[in-house]
N, C-alpha and C. Protein backbone atom coordinates (compact mmCIF):
# COMPACT_ATOMS: atom_id res chain seq x y z
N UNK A 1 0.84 -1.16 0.00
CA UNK A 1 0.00 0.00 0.00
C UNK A 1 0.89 1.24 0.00
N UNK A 2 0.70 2.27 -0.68
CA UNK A 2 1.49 3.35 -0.72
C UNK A 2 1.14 4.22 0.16
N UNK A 3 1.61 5.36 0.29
CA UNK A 3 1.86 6.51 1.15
C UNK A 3 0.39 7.60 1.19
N UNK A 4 -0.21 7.53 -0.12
CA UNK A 4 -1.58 8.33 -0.71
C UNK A 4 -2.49 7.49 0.61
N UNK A 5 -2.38 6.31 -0.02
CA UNK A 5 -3.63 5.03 0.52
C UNK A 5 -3.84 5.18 2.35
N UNK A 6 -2.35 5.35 2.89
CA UNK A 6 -2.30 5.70 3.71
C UNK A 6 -3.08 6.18 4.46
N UNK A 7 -2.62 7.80 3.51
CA UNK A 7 -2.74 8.86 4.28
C UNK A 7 -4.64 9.10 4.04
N UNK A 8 -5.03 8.80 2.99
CA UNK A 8 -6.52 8.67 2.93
C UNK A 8 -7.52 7.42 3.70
N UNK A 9 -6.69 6.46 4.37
CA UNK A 9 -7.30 5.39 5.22
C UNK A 9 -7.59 6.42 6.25
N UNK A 10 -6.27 7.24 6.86
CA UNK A 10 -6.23 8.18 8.33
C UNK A 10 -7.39 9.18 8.31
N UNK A 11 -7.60 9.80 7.20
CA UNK A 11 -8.86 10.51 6.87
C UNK A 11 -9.82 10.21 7.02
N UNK A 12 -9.75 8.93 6.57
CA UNK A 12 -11.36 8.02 6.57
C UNK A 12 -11.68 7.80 7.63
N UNK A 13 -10.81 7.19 8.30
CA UNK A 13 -10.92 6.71 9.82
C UNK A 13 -11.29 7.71 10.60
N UNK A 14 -10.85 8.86 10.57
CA UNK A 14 -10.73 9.74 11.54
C UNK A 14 -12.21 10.93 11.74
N UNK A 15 -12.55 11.10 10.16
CA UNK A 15 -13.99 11.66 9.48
C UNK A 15 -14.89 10.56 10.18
N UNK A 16 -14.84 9.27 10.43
CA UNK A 16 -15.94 8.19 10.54
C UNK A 16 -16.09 8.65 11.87
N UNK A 17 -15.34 8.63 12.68
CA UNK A 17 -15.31 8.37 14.28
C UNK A 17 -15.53 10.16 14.63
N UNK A 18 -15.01 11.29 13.80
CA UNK A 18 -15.80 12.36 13.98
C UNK A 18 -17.09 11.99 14.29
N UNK A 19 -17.75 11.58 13.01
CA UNK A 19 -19.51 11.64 12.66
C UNK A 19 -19.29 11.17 13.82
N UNK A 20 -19.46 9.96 14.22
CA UNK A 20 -19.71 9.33 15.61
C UNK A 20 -19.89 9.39 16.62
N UNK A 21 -18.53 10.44 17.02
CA UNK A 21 -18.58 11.60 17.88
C UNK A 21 -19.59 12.38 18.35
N UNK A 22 -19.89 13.02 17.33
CA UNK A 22 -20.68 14.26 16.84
C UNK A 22 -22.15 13.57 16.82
N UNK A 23 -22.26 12.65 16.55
CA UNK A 23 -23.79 11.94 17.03
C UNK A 23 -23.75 11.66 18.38
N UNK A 24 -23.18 10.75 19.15
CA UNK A 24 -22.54 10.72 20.47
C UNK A 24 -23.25 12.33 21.06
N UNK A 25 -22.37 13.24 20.79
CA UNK A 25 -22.41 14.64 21.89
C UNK A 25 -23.96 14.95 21.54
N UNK A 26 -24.75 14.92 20.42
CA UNK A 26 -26.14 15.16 19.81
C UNK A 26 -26.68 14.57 20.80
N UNK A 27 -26.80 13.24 21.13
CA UNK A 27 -27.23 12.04 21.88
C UNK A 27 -27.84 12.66 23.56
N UNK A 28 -26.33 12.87 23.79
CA UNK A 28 -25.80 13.04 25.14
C UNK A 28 -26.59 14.65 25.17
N UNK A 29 -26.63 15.40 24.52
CA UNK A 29 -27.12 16.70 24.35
C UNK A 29 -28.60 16.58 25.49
N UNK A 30 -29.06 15.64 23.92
CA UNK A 30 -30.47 15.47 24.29
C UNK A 30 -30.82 15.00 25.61
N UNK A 31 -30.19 14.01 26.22
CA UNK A 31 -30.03 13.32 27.47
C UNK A 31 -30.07 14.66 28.90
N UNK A 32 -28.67 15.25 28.17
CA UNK A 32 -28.53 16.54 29.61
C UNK A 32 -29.92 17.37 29.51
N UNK A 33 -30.19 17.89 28.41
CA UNK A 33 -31.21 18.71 28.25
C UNK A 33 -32.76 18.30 29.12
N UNK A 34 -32.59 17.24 29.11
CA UNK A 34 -34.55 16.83 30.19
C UNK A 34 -34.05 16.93 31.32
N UNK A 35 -32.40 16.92 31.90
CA UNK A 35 -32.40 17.05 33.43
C UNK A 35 -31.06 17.78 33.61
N UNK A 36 -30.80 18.81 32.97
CA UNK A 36 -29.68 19.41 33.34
C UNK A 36 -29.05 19.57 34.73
N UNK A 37 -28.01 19.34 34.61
CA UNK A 37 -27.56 19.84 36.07
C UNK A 37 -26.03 18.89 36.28
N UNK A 38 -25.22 19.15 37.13
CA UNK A 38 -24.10 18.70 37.02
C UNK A 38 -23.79 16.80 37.59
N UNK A 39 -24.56 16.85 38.73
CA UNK A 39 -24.80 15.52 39.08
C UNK A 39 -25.91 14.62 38.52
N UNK A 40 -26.42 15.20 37.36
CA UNK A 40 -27.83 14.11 36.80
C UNK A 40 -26.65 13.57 35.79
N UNK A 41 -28.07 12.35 35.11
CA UNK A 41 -27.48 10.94 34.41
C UNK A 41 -26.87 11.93 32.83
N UNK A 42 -27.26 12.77 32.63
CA UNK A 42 -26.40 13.42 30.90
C UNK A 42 -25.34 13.84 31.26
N UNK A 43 -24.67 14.39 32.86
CA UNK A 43 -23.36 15.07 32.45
C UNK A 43 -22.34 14.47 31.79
N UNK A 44 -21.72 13.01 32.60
CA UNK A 44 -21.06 12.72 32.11
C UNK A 44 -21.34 11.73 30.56
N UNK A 45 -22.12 11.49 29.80
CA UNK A 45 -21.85 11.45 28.25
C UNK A 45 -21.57 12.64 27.71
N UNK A 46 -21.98 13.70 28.41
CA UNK A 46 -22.14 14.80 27.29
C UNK A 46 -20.76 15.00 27.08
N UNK A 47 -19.80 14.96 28.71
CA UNK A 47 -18.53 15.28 28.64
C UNK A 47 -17.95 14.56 27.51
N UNK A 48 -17.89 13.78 27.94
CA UNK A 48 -17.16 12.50 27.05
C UNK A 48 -17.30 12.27 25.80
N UNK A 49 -18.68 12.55 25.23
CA UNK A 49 -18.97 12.46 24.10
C UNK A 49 -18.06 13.90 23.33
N UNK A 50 -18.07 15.25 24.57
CA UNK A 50 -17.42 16.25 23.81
C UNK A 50 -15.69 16.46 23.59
N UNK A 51 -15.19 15.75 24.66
CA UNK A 51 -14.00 15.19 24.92
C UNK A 51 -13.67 14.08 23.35
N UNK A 52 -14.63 13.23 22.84
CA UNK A 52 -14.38 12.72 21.81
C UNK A 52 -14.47 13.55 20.72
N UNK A 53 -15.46 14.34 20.78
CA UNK A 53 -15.34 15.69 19.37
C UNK A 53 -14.09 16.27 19.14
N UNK A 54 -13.42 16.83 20.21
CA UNK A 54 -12.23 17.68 20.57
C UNK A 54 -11.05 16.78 19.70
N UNK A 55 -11.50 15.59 20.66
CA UNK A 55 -10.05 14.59 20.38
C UNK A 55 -10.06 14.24 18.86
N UNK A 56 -11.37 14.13 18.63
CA UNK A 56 -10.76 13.60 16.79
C UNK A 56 -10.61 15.19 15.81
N UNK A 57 -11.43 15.86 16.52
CA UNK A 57 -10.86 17.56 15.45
C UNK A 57 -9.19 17.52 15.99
N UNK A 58 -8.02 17.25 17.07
CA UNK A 58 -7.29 17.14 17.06
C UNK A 58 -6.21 16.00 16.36
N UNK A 59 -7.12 14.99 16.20
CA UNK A 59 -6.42 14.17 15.07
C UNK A 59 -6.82 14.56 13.60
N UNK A 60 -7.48 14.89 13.29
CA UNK A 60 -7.60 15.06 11.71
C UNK A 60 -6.54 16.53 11.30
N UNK A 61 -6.75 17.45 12.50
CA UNK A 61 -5.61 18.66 12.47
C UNK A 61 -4.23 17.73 12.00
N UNK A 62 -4.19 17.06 12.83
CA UNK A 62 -2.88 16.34 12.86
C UNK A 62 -2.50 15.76 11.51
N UNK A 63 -3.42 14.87 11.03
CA UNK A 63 -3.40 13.86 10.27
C UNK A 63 -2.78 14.99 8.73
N UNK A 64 -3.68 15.65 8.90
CA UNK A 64 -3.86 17.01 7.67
C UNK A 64 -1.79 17.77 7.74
N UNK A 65 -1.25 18.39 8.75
CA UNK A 65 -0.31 18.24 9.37
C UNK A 65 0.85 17.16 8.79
N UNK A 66 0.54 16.61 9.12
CA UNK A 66 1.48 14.76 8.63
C UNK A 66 1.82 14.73 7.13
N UNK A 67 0.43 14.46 6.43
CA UNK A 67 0.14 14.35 5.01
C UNK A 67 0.90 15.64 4.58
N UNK A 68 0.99 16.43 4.88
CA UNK A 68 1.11 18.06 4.74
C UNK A 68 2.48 17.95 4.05
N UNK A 69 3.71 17.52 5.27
CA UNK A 69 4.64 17.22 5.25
C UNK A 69 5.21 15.68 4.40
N UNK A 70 4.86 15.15 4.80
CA UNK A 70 4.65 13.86 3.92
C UNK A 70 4.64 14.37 2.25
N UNK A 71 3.57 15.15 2.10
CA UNK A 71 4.04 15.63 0.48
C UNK A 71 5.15 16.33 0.05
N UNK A 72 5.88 17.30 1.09
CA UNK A 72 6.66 17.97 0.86
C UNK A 72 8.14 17.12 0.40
N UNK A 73 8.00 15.54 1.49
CA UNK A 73 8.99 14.80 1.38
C UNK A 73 9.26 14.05 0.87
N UNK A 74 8.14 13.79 -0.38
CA UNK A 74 7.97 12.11 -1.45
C UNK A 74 7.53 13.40 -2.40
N UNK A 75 8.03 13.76 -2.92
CA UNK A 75 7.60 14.45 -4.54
C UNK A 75 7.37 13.47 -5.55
N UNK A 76 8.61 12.27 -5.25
CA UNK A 76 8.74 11.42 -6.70
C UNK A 76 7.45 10.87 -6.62
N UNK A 77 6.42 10.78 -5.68
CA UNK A 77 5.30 9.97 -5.10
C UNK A 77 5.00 9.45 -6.27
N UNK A 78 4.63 8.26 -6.32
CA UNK A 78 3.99 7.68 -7.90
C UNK A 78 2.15 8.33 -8.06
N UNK A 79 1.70 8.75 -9.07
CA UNK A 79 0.41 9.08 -8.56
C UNK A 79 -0.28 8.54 -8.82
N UNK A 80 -1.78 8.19 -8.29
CA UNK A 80 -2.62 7.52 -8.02
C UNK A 80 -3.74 8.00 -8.88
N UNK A 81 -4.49 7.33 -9.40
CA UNK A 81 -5.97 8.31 -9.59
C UNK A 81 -6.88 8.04 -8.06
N UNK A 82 -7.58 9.10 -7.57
CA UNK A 82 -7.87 9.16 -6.41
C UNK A 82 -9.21 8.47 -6.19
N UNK A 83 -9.99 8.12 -7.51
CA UNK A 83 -11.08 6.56 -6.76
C UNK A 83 -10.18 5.39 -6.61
N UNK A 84 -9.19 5.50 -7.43
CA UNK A 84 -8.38 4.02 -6.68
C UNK A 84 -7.80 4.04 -5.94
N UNK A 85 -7.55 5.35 -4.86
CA UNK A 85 -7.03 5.76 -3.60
C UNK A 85 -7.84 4.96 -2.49
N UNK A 86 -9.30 5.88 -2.53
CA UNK A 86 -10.33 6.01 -1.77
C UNK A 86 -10.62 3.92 -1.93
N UNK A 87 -10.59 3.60 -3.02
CA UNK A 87 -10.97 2.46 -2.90
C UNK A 87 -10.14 1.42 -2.35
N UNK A 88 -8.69 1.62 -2.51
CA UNK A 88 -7.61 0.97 -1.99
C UNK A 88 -7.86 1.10 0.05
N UNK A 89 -8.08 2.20 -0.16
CA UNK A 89 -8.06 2.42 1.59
C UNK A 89 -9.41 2.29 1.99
N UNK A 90 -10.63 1.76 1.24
CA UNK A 90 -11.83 0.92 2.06
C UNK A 90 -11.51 -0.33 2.07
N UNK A 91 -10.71 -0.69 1.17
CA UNK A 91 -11.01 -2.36 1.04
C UNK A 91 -10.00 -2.27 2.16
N UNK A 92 -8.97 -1.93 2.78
CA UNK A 92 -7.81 -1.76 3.75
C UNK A 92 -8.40 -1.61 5.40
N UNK A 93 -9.09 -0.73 5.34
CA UNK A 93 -10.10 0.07 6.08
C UNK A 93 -11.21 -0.94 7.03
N UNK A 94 -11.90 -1.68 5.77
CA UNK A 94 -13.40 -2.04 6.17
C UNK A 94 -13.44 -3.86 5.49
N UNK A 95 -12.82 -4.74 5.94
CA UNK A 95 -12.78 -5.93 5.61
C UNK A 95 -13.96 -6.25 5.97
N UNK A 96 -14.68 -7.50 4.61
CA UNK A 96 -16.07 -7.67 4.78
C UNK A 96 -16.62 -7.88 6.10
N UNK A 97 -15.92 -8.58 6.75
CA UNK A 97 -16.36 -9.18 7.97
C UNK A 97 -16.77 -7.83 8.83
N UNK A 98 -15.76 -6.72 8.36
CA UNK A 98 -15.94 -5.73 9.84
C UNK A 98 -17.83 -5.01 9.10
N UNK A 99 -17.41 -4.82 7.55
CA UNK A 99 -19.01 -4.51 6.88
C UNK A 99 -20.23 -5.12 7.34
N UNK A 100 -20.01 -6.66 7.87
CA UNK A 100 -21.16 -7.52 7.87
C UNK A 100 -21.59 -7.50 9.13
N UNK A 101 -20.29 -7.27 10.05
CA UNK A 101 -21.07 -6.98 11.24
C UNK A 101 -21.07 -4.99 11.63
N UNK A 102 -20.85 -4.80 11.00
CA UNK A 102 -21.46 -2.97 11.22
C UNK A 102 -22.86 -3.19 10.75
N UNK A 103 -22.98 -4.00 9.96
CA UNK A 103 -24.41 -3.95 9.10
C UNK A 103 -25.80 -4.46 10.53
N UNK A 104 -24.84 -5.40 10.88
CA UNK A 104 -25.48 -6.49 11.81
C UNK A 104 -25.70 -5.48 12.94
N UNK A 105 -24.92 -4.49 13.36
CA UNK A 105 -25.13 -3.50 14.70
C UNK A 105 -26.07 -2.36 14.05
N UNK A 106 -25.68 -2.05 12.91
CA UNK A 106 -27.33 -1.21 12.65
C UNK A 106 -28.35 -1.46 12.93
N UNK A 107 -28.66 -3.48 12.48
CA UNK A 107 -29.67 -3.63 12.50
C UNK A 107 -30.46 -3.75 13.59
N UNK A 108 -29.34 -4.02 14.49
CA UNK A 108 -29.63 -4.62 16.26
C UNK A 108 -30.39 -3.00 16.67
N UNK A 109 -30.03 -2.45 16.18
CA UNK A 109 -29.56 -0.63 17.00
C UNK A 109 -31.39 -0.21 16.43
N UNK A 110 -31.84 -0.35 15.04
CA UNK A 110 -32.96 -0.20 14.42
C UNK A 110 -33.87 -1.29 14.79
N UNK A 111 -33.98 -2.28 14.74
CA UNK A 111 -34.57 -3.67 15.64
C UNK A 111 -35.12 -3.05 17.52
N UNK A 112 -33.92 -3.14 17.77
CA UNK A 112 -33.93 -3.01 19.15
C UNK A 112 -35.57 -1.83 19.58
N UNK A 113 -35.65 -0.72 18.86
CA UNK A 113 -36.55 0.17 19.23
C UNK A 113 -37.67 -0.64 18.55
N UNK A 114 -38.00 -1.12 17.73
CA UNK A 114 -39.46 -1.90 17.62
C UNK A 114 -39.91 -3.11 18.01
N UNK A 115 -38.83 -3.62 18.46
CA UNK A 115 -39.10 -5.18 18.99
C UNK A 115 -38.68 -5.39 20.44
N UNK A 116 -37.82 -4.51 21.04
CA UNK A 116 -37.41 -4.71 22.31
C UNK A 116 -35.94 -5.88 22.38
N UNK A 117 -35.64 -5.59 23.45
CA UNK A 117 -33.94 -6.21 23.82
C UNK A 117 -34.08 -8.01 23.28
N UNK A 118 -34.60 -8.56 23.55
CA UNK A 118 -34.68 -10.29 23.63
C UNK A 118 -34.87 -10.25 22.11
N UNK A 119 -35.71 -10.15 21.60
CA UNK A 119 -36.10 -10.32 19.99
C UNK A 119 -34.57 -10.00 18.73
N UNK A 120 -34.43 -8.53 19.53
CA UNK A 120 -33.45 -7.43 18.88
C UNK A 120 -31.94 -8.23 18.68
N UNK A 121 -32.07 -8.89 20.39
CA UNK A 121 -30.38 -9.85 20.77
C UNK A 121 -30.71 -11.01 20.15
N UNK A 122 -31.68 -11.63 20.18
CA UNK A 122 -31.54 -13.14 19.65
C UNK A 122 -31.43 -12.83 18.11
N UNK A 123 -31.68 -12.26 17.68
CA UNK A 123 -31.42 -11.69 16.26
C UNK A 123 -29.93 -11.79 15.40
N UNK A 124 -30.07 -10.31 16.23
CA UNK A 124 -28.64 -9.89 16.01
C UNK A 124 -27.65 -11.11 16.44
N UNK A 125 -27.97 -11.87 17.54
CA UNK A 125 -26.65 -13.06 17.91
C UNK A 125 -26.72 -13.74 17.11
N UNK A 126 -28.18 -14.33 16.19
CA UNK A 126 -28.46 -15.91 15.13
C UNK A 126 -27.41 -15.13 14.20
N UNK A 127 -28.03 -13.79 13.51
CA UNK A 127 -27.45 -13.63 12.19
C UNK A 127 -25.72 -13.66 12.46
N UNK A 128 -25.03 -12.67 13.04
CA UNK A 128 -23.91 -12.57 13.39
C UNK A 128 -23.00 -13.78 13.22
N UNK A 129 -23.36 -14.87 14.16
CA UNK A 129 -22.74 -16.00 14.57
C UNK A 129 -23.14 -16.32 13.13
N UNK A 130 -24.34 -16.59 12.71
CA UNK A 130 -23.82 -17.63 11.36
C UNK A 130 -23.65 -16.76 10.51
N UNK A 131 -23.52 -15.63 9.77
CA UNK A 131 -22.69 -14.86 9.21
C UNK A 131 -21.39 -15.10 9.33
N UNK A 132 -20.81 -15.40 10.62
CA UNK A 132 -19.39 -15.12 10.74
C UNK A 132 -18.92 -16.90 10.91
N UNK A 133 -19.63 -17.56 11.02
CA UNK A 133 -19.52 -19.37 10.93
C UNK A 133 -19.67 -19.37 9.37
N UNK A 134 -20.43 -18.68 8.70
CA UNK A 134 -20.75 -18.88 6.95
C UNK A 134 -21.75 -20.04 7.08
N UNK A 135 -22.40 -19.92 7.75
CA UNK A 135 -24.03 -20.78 7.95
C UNK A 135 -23.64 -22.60 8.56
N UNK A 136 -22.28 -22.28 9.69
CA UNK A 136 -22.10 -23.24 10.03
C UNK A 136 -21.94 -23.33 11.54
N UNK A 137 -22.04 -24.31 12.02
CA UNK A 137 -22.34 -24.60 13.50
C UNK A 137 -23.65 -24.02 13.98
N UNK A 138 -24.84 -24.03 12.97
CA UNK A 138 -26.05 -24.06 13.57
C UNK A 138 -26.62 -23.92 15.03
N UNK A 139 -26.18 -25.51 15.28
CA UNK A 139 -26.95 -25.72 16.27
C UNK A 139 -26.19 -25.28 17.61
N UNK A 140 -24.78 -25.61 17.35
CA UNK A 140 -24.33 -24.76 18.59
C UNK A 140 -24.66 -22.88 18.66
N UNK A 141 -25.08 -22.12 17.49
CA UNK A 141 -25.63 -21.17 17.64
C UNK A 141 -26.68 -20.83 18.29
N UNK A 142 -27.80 -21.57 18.03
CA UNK A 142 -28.69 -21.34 18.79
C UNK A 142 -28.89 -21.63 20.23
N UNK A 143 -27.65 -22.57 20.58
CA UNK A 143 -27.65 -22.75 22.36
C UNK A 143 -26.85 -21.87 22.73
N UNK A 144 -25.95 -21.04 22.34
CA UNK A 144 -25.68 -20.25 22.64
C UNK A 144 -25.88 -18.86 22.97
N UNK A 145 -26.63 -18.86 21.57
CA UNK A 145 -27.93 -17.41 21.52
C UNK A 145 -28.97 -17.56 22.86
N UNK A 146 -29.86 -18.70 23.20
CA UNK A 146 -30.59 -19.48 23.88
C UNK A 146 -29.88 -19.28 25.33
N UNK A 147 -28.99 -19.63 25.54
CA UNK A 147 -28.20 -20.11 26.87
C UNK A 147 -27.95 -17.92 27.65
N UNK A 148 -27.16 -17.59 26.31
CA UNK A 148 -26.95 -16.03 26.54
C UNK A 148 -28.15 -15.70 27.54
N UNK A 149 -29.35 -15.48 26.31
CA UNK A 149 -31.08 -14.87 26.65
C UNK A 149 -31.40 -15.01 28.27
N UNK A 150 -31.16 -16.56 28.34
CA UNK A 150 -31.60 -17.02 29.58
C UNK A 150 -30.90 -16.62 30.68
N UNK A 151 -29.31 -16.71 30.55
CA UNK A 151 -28.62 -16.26 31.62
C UNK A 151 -28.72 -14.43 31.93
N UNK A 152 -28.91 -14.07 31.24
CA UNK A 152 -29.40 -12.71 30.56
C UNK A 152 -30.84 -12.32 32.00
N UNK A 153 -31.48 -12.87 30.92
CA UNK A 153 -32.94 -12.79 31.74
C UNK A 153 -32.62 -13.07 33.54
N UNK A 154 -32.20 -14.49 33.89
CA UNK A 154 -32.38 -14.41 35.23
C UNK A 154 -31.22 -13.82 35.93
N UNK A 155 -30.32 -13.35 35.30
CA UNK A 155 -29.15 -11.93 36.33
C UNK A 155 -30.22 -11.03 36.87
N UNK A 156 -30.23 -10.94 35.08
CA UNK A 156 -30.73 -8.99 35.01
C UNK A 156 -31.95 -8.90 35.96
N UNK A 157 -32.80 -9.60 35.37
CA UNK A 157 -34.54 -9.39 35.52
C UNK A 157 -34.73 -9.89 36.62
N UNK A 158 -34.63 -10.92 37.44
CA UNK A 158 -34.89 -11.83 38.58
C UNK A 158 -33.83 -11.66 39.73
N UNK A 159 -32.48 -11.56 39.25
CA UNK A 159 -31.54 -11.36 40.52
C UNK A 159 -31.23 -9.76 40.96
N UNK A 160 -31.18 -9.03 40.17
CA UNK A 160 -31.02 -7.84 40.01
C UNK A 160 -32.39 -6.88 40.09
N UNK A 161 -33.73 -7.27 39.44
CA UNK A 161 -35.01 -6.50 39.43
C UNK A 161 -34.92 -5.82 38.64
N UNK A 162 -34.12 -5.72 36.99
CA UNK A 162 -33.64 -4.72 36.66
C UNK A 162 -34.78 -4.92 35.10
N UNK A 163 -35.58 -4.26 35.16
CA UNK A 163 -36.24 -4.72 33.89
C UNK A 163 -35.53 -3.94 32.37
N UNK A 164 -35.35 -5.16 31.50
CA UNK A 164 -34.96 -4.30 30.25
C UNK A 164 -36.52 -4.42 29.14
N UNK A 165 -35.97 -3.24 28.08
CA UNK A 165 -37.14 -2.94 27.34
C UNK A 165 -37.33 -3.70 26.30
């Protein structure tokens, strides 16, 4: 991988986990906002979530910085056309597996609000596991998914009193 591919993976990476961020502090916003105050349940995401904003506008400064210099010091650089940059540093970036299960945490994340936690998890655990088995070890999936739920249920719900949604 060359020096371009690089330096546009660091971009990518760093723009992704911005957004993230920046949804994060939105999140946490909303959270402080119904009970403001320094000891209620939003302070600390909000911090943290803004502590993560800070920290990645300080890496992409950086990154920008680096590359900056980096050009000044490879002139001979071979050049690239820049969709085969961008594409070199997803396939680098985002190996299917990490795609299939980002896909799989969307769905848990979109699931989860219409179906509730048990439906949302046994879900997300069937597909995942045999996604990532390639539709093998079945049956040990489902005792596992199964075994999770249950141990799940009587911590949380029965030992604890802790009802989930």
């Amino acid at each position: 991988m060359n020096k371009k591919t690089d330096r546009t993976r660091s971009y990518m990476m760093i723009l992704f986990m911005l957004i993230i961020s920046v949804a994060a502090l939105i999140g946490s916003l909303q959270i402080f906002m119904k009970r403001p105050g320094l000891a209620d349940a939003g302070m600390y995401p909000l911090l943290m979530s803004g502590l993560m904003v800070l920290t990645m506008i300080g890496a992409l400064l950086e990154a920008y910085r680096w590359a900056k210099k980096a050009k000044k010091d490879s002139k001979a650089e071979e050049e690239t056309e820049k969709g085969n940059t961008i594409l070199a540093a997803l396939k680098a970036e985002f190996p299917a597996r990490t795609v299939f299960l980002g896909a799989c945490m969307l769905g848990y994340g979109i699931l989860f609000h219409f179906v509730g936690f048990y439906i949302s998890t046994a879900l997300f655990m069937l597909v995942s596991m045999l996604g990532l088995y390639r539709g093998k070890k079945v049956k040990m999936t489902i005792f596992v998914t199964a075994l999770t739920l249950v141990c799940v249920y009587v911590i949380i719900e029965k030992i604890f009193n802790i009802p989930l949604p």
